[in-house]
N, C-alpha and C. Protein backbone atom coordinates (compact mmCIF):
# COMPACT_ATOMS: atom_id res chain seq x y z
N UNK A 1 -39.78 -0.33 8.68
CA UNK A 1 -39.43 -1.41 9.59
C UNK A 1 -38.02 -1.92 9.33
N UNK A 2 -38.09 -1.83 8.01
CA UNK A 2 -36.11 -2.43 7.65
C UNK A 2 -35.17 -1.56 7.83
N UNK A 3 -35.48 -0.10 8.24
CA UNK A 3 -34.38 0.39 8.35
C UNK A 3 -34.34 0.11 9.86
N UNK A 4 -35.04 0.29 10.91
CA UNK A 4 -35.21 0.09 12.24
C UNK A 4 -34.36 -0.90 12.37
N UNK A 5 -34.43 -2.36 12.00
CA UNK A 5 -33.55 -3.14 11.98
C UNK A 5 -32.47 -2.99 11.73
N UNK A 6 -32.35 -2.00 10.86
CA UNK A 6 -30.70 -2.16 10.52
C UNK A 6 -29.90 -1.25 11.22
N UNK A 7 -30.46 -0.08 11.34
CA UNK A 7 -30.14 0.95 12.43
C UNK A 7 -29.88 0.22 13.58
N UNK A 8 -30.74 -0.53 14.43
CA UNK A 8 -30.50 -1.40 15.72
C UNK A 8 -29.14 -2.23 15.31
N UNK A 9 -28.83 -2.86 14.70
CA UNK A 9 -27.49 -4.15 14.26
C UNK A 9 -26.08 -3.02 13.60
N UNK A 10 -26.45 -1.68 13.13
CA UNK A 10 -25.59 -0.98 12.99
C UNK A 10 -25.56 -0.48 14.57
N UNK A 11 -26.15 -0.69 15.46
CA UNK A 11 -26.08 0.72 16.60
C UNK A 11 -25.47 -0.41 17.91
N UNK A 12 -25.43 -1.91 17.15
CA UNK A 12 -24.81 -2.60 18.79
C UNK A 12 -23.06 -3.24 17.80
N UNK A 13 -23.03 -2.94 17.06
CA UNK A 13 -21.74 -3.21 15.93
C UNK A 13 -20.68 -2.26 16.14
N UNK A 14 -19.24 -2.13 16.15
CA UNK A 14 -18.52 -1.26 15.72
C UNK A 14 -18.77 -0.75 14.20
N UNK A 15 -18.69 0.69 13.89
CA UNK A 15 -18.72 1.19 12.67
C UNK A 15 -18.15 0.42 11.76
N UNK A 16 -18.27 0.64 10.25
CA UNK A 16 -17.47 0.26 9.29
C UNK A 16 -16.21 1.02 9.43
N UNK A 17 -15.70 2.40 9.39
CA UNK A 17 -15.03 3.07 9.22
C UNK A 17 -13.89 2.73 10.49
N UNK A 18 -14.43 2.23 11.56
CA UNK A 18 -13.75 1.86 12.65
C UNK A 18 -13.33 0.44 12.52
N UNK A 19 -13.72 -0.22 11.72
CA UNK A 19 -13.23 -2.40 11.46
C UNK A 19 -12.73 -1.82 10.59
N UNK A 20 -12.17 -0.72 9.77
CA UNK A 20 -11.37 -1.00 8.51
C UNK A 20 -10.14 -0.48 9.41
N UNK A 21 -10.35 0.54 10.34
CA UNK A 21 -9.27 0.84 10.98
C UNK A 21 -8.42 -0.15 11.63
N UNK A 22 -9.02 -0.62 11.94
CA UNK A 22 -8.58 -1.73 13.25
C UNK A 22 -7.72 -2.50 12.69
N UNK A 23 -8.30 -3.34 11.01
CA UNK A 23 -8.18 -4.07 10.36
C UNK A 23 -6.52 -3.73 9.68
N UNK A 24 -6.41 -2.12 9.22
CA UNK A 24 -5.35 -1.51 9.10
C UNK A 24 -4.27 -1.23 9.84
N UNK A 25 -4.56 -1.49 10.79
CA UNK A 25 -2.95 -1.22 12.04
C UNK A 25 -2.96 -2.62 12.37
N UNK A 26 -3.63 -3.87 12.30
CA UNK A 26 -3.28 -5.22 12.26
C UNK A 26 -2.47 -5.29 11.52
N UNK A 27 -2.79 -5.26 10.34
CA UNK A 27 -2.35 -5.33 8.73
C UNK A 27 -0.75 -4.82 9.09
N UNK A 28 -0.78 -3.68 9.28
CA UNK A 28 0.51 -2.85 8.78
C UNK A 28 1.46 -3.53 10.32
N UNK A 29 0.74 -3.94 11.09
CA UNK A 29 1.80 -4.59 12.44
C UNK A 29 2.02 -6.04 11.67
N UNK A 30 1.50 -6.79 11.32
CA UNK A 30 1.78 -7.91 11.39
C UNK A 30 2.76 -8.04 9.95
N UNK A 31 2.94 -7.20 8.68
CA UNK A 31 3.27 -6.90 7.31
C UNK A 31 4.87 -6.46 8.11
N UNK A 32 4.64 -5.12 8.81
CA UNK A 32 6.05 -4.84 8.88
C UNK A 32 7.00 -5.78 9.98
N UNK A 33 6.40 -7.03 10.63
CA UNK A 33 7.19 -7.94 11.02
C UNK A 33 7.43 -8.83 10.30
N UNK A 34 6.46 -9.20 8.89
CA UNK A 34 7.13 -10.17 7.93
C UNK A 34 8.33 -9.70 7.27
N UNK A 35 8.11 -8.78 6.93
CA UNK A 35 8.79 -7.74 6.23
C UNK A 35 10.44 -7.11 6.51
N UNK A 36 10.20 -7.30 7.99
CA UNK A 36 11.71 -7.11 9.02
C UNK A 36 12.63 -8.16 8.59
N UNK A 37 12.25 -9.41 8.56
CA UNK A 37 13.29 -10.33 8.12
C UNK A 37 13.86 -10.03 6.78
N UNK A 38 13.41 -9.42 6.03
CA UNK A 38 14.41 -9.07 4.97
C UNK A 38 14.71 -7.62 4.82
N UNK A 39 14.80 -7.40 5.84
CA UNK A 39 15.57 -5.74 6.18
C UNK A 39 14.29 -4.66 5.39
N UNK A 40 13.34 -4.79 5.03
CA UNK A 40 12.45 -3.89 4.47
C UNK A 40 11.70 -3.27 5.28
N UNK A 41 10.87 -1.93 5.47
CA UNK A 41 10.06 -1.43 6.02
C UNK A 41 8.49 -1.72 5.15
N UNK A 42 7.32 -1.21 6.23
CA UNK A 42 6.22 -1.34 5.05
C UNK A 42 6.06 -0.68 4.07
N UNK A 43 6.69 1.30 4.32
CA UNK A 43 6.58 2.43 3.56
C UNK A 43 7.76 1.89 2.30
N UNK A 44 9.02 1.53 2.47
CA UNK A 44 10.14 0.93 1.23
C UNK A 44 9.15 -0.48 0.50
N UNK A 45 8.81 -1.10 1.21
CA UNK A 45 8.22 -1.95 0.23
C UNK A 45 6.68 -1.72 -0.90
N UNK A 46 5.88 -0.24 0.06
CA UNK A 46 4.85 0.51 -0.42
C UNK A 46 5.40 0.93 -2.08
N UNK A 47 6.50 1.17 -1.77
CA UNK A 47 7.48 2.33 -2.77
C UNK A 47 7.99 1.17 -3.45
N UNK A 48 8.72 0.46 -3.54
CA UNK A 48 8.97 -0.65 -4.50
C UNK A 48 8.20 -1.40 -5.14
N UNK A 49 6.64 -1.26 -4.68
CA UNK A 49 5.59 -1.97 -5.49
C UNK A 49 4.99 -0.90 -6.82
N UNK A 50 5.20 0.52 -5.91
CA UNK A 50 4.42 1.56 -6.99
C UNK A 50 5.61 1.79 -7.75
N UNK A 51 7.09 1.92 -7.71
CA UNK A 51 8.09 1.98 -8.98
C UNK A 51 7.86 0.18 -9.87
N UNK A 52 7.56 -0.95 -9.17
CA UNK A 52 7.23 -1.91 -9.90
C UNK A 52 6.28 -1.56 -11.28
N UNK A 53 5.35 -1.39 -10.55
CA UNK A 53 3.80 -1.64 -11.37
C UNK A 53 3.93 -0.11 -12.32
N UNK A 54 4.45 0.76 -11.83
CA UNK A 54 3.75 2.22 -12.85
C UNK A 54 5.82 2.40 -13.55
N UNK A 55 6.41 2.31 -12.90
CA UNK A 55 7.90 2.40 -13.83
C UNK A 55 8.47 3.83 -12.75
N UNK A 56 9.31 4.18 -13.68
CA UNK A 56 10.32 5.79 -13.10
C UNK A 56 9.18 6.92 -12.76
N UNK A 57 9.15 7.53 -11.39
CA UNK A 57 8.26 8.63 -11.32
C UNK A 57 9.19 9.56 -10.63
N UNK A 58 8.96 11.06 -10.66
CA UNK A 58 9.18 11.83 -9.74
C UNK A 58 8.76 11.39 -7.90
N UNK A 59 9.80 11.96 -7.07
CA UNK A 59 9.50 11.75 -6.16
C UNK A 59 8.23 12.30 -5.62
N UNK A 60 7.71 13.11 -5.50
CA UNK A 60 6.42 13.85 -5.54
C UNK A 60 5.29 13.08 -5.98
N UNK A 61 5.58 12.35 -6.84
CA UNK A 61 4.40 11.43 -7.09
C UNK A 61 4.22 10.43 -6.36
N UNK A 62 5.60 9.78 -6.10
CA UNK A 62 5.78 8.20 -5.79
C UNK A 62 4.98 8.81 -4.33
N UNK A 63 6.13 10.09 -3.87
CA UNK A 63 5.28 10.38 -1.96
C UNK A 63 3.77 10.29 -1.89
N UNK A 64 3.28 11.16 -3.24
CA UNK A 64 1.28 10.60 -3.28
C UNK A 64 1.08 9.79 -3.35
N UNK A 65 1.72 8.78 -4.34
CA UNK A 65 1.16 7.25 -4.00
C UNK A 65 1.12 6.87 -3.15
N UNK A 66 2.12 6.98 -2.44
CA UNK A 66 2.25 6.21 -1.35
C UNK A 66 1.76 6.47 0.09
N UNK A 67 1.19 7.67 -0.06
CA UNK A 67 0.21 8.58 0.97
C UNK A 67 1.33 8.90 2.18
N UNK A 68 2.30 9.65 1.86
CA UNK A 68 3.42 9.76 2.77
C UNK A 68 3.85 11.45 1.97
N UNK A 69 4.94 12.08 3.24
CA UNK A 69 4.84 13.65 2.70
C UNK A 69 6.53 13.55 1.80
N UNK A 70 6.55 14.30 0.99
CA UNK A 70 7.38 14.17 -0.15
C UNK A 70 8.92 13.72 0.70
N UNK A 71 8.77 14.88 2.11
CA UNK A 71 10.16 14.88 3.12
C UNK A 71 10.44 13.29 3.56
N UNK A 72 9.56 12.34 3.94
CA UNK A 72 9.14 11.26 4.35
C UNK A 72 9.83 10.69 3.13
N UNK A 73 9.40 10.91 2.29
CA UNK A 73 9.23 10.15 0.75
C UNK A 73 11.36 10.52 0.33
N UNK A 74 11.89 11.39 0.77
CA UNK A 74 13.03 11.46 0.66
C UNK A 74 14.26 10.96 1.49
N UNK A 75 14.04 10.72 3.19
CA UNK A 75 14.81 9.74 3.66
C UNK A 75 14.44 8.21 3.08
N UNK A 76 12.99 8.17 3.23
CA UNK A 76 12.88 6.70 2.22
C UNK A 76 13.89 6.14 1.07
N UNK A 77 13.80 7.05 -0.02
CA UNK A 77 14.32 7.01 -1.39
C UNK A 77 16.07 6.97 -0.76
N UNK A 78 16.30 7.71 -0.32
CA UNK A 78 17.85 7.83 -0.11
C UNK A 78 18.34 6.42 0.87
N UNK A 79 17.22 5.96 1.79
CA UNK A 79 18.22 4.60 2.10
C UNK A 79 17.27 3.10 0.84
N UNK A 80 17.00 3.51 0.52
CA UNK A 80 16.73 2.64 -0.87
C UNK A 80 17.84 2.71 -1.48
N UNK A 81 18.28 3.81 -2.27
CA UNK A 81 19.77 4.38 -3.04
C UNK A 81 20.51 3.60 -2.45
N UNK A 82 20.75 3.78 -0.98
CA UNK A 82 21.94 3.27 -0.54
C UNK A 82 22.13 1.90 -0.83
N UNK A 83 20.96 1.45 -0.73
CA UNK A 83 20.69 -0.21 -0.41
C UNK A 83 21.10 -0.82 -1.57
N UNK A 84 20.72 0.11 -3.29
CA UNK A 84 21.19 -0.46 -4.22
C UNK A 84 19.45 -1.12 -4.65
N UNK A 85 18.42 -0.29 -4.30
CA UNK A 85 17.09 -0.95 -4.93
C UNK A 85 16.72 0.39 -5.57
N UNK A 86 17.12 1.69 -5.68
CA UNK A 86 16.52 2.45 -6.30
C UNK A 86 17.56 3.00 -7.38
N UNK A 87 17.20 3.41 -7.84
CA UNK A 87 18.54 4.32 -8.77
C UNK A 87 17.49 5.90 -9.34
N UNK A 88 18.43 6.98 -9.52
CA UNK A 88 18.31 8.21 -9.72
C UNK A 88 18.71 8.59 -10.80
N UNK A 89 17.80 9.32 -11.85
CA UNK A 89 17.68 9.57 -13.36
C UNK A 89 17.62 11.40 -13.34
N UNK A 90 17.94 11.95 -14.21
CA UNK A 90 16.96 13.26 -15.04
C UNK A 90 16.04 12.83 -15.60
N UNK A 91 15.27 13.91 -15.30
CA UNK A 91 13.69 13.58 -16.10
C UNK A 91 14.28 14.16 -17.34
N UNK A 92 14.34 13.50 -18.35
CA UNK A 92 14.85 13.97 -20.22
C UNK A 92 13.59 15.16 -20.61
N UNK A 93 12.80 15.41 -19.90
CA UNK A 93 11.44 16.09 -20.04
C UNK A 93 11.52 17.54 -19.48
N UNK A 94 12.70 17.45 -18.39
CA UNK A 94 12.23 18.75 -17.32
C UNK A 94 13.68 18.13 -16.32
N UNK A 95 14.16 19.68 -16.66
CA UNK A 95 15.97 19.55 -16.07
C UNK A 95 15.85 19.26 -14.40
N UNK A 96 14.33 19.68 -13.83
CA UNK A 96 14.81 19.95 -12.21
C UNK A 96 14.10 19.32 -11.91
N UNK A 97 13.54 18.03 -12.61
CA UNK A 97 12.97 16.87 -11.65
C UNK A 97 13.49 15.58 -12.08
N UNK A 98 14.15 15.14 -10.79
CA UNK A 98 14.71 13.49 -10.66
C UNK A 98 14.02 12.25 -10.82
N UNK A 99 14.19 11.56 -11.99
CA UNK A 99 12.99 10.19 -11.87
C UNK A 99 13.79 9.36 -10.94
N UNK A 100 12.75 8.56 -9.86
CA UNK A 100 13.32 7.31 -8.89
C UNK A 100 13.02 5.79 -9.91
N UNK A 101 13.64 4.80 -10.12
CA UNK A 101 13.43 3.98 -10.83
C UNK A 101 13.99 2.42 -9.92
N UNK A 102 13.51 1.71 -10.52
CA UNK A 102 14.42 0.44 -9.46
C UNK A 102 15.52 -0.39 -10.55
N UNK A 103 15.83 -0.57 -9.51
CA UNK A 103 17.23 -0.88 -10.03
C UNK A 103 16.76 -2.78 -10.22
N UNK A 104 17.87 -3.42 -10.43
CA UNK A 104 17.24 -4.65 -10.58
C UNK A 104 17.38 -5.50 -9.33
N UNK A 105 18.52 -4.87 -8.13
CA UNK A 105 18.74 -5.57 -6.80
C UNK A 105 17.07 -5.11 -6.06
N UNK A 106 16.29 -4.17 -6.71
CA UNK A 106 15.41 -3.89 -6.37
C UNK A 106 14.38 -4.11 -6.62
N UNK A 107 14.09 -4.71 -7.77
CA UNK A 107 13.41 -5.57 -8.09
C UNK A 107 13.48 -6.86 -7.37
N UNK A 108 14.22 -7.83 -7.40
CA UNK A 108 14.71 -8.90 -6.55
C UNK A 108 14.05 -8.72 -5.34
N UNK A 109 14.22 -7.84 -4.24
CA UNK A 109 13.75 -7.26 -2.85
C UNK A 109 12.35 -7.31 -3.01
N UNK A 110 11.55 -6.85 -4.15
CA UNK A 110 10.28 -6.14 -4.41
C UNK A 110 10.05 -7.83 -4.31
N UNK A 111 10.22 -8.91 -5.18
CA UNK A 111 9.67 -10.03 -5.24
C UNK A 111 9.79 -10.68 -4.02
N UNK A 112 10.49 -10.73 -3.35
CA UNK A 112 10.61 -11.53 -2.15
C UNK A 112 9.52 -10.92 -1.31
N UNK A 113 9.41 -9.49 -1.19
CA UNK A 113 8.50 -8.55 -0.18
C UNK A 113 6.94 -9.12 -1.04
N UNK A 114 6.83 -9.63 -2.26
CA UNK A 114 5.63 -9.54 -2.50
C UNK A 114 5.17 -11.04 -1.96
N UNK A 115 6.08 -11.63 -2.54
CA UNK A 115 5.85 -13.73 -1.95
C UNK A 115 5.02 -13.45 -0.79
N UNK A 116 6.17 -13.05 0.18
CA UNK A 116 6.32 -12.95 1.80
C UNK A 116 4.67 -12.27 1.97
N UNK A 117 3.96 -10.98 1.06
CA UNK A 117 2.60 -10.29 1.42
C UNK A 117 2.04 -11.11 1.27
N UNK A 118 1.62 -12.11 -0.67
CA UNK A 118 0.83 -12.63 -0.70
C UNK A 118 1.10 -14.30 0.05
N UNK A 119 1.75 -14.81 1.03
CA UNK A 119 1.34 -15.70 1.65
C UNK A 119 0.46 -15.07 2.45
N UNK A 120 0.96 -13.98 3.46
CA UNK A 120 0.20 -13.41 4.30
C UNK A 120 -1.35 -12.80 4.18
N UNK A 121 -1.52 -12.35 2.86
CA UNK A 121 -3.23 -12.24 2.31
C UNK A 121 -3.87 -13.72 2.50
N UNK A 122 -2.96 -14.21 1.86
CA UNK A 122 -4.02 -16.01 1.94
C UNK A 122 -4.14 -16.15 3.25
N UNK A 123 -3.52 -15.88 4.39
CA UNK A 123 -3.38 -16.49 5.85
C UNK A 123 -4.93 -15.86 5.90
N UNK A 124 -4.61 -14.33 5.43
CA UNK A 124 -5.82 -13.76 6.53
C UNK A 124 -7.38 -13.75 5.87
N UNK A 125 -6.80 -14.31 4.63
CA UNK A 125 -8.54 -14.46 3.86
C UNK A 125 -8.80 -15.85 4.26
N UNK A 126 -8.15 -16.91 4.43
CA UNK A 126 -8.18 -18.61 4.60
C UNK A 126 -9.74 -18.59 4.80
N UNK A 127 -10.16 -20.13 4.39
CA UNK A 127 -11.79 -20.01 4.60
C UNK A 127 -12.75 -19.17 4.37
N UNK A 128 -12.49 -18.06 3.21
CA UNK A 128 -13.60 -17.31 2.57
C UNK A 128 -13.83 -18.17 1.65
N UNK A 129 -14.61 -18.30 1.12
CA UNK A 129 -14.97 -18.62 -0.38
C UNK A 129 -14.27 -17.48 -1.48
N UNK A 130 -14.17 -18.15 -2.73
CA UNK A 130 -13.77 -16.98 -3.70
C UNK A 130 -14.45 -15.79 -3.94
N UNK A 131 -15.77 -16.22 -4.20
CA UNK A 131 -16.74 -15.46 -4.54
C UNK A 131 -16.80 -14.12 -3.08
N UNK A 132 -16.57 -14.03 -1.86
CA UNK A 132 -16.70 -13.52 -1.12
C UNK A 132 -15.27 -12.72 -1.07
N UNK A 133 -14.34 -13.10 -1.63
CA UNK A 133 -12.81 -12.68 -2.03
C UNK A 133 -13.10 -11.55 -2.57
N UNK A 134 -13.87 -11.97 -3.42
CA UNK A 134 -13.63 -11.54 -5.06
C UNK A 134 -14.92 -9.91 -4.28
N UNK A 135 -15.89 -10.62 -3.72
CA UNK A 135 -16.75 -9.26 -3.27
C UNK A 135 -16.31 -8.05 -2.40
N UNK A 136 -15.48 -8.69 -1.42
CA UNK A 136 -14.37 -7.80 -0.88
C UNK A 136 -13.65 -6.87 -1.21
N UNK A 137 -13.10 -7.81 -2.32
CA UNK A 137 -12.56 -6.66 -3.12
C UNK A 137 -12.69 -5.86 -3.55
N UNK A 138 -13.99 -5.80 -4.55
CA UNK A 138 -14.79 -4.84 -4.67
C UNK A 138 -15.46 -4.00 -4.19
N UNK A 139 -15.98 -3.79 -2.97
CA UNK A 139 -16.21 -3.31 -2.02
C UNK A 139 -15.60 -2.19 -1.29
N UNK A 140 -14.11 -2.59 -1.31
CA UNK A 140 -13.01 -1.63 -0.83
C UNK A 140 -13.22 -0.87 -1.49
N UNK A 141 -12.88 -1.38 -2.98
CA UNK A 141 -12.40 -0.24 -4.10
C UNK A 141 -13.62 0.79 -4.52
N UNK A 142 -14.58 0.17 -4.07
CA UNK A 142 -15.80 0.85 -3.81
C UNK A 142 -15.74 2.43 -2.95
N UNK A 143 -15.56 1.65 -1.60
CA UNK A 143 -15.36 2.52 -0.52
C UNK A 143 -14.47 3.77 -1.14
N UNK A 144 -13.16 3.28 -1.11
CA UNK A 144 -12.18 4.50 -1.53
C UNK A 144 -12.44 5.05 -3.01
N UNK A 145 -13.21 4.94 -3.88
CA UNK A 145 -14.00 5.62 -4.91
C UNK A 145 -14.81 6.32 -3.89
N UNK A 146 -15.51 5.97 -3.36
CA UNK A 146 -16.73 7.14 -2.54
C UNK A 146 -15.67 8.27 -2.28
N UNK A 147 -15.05 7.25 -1.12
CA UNK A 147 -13.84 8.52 -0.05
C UNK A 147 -12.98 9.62 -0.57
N UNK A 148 -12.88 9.08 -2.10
CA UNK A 148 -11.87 10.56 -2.93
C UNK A 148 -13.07 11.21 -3.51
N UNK A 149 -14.19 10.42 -3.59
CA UNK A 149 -15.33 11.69 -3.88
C UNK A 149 -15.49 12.65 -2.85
N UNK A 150 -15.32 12.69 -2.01
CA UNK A 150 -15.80 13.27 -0.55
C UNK A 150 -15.30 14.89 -0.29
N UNK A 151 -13.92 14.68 -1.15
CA UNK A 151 -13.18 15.87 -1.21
C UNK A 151 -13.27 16.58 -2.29
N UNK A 152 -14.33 16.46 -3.24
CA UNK A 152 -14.05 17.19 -4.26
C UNK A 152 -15.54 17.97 -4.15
């Protein structure tokens, strides 16, 4: 009888997989207009959070992090360079791969881009409770644990 129910309230609902979508091209429209006022894109500020938090990577990596193709991942990096938020190393490890690292004007950029996100998280969580924050969260990270299971 309880699945009947739930089957019926899943079957007059949009999917999950379809509200996360939805939820995601909101997200990334409304991010890359905060984001415009200080000359940043969403993919440069994607990339300035993952050289933040993990340090100097090959480009190849940073492009996986950032779920973008390495080619993508190289006009990126090069108007970063220009901009004076990235800077370009030898890997001391391995002669034919370049570490991307941030520079400190890039750092600076990275903090302003993060202020500017996390006001915008609070806008769009406003009136949850914590506890429902905090379940959310978990939840996701849930989800995308399943979703990289999926492929293996």
């Amino acid at each position: 009888m309880k699945d009947i129910q739930l089957n019926k309230l899943i079957g007059e609902v949009p999917t999950v997989s379809y509200s996360i979508g939805q939820l995601d091209k909101l997200i990334n429209q409304q991010l890359t207009e905060i984001l415009q006022v200080l000359g940043v894109s969403l993919p440069q500020f994607t990339m300035l959070s993952i050289l933040y938090l993990n340090g100097e990577m090959a480009n190849s990596k940073l492009a996986s992090r950032s779920l973008i193709s390495p080619q993508a991942s190289n006009q990126i990096i090069k108007t970063m360079a220009e901009k004076g938020w990235v800077s370009k190393s030898n890997d001391p490890n391995h002669g034919r791969i370049i570490l991307i690292g941030l520079t400190d004007e890039g750092k600076d950029i990275y903090w302003q881009c993060r202020d500017k996100a996390i006001c915008f998280e609070q806008k769009i969580l406003d009136g949850l409770p914590p506890e429902n924050i905090l379940m959310l969260k978990a939840t996701i990270q849930r989800i995308i644990m399943n979703s990289k299971h999926l492929n293996q």
